[in-house]
C-alpha atoms as a PDB file:
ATOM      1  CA  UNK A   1       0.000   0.000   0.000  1.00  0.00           C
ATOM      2  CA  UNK A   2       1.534   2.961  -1.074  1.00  0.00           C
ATOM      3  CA  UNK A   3      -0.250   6.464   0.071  1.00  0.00           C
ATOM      4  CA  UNK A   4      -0.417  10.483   1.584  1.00  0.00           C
ATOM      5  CA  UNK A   5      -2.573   8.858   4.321  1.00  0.00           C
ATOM      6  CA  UNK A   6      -2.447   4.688   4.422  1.00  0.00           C
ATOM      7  CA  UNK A   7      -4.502   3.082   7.223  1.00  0.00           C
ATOM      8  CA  UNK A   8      -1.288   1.188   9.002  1.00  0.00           C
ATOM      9  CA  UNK A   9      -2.704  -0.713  12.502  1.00  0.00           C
ATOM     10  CA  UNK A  10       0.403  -1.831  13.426  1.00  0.00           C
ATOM     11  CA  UNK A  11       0.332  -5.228  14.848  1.00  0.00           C
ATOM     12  CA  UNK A  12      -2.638  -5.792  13.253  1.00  0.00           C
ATOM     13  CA  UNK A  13      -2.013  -8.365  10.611  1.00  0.00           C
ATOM     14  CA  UNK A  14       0.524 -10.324   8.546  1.00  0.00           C
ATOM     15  CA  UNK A  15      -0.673  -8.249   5.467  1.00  0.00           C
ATOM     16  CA  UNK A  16       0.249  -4.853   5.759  1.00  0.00           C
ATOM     17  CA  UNK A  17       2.834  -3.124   3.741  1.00  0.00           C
ATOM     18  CA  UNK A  18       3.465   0.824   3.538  1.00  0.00           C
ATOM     19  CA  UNK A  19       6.192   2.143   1.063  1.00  0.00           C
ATOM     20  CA  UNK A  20       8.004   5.225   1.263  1.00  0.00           C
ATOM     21  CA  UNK A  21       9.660   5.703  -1.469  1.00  0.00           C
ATOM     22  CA  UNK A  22      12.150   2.814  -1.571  1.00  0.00           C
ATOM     23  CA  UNK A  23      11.625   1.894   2.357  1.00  0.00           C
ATOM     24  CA  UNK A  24       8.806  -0.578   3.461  1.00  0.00           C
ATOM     25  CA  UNK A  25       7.271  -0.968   6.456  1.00  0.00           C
ATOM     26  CA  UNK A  26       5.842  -4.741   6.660  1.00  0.00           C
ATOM     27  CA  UNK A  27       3.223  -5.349   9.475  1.00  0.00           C
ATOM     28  CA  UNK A  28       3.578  -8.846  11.640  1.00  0.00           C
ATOM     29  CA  UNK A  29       1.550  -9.485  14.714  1.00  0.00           C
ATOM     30  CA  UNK A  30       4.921  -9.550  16.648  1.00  0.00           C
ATOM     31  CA  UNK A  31       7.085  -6.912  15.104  1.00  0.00           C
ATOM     32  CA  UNK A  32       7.011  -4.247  12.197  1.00  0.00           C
ATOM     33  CA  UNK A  33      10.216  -5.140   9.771  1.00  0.00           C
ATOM     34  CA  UNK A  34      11.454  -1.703   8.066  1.00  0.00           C
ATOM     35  CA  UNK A  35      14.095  -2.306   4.709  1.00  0.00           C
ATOM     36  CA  UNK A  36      15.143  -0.418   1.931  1.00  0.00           C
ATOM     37  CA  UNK A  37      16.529   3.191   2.245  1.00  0.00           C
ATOM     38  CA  UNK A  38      14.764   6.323   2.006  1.00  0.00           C
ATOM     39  CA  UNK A  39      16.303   9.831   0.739  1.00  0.00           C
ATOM     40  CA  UNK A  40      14.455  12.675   2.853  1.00  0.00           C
ATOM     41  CA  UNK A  41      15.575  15.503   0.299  1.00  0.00           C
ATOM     42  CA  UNK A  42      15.178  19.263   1.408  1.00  0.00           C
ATOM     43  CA  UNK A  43      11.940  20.008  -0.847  1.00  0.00           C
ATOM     44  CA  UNK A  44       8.368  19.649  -0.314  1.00  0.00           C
ATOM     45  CA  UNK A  45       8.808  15.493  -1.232  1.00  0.00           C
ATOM     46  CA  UNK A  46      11.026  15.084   1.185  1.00  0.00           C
ATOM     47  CA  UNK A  47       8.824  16.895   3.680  1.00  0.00           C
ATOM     48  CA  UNK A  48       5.755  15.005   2.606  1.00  0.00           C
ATOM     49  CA  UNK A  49       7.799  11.568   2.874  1.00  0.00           C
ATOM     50  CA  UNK A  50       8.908  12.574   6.513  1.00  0.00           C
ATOM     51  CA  UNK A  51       6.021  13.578   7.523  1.00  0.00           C
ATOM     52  CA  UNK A  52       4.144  10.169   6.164  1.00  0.00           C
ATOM     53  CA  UNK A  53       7.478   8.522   8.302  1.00  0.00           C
ATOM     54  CA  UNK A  54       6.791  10.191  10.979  1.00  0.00           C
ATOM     55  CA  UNK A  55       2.953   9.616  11.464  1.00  0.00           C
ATOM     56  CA  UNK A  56       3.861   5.986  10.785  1.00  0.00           C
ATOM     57  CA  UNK A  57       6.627   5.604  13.799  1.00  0.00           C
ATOM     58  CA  UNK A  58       4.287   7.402  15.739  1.00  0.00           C
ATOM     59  CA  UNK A  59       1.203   4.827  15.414  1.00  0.00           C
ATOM     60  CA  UNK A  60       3.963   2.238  15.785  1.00  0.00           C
ATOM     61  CA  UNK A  61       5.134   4.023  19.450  1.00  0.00           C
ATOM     62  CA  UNK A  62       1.651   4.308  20.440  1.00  0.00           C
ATOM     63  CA  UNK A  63       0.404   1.161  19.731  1.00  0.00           C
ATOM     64  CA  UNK A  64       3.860  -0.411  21.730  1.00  0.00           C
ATOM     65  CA  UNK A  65       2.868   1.872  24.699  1.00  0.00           C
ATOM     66  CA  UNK A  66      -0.497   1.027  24.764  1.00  0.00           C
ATOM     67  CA  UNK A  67       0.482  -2.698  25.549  1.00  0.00           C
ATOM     68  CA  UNK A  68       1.964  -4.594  28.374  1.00  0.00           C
ATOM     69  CA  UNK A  69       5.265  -5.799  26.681  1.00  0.00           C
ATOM     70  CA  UNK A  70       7.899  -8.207  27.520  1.00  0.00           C
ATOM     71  CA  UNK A  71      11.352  -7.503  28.096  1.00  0.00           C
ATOM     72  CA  UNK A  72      12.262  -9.955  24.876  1.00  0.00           C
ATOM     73  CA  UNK A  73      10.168 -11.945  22.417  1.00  0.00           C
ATOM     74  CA  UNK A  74      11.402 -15.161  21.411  1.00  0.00           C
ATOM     75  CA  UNK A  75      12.862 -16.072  18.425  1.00  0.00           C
ATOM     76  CA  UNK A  76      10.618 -16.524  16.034  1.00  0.00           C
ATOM     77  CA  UNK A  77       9.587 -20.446  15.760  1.00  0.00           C
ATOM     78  CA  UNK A  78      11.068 -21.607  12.336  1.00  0.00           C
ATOM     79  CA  UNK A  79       9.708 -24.411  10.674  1.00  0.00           C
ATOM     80  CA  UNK A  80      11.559 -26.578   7.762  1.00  0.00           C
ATOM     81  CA  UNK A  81       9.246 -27.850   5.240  1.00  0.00           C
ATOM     82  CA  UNK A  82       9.916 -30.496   2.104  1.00  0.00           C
ATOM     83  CA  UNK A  83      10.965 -29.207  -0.954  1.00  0.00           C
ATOM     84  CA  UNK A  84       7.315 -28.883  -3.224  1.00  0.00           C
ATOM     85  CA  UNK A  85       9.634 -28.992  -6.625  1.00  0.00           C
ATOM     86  CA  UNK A  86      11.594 -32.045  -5.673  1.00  0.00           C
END
């Protein structure tokens, strides 16, 4: 989902992706993963991109606040699976 204004719960759902440019935020129920890289250049882009960065973080503080977290999660549980193709 790339957009001004996305609707990001985060936490919410294994579904969620916002892009900024060429940085992605990826919604999990147990983290939010950033990548890529993002250029915040000194024009009104850049100020629209930080400002869509910075309402994102900030839903992502507030929801962590508004929860009774652990000191640590656990890894996450990986699972090996056959090989579909052979």
């Amino acid at each position: 989902m790339t957009a001004k204004n996305p609707k990001f719960a985060p936490f919410d759902n294994e579904a969620d992706v916002v892009e900024i440019g060429r940085l992605a935020l990826e919604n999990r129920l147990d983290r939010i993963t950033v990548s890529g890289d993002l250029d915040l250049t000194a024009d009104k882009a850049g100020l629209e991109q930080a400002r869509l960065l910075h309402d994102l973080l900030g839903k992502v503080v507030a929801s962590l606040e508004a929860k009774d977290l652990p000191d640590h999660l656990p890894p996450p549980e990986v699972k090996t699976v056959a090989n579909p193709f052979g």
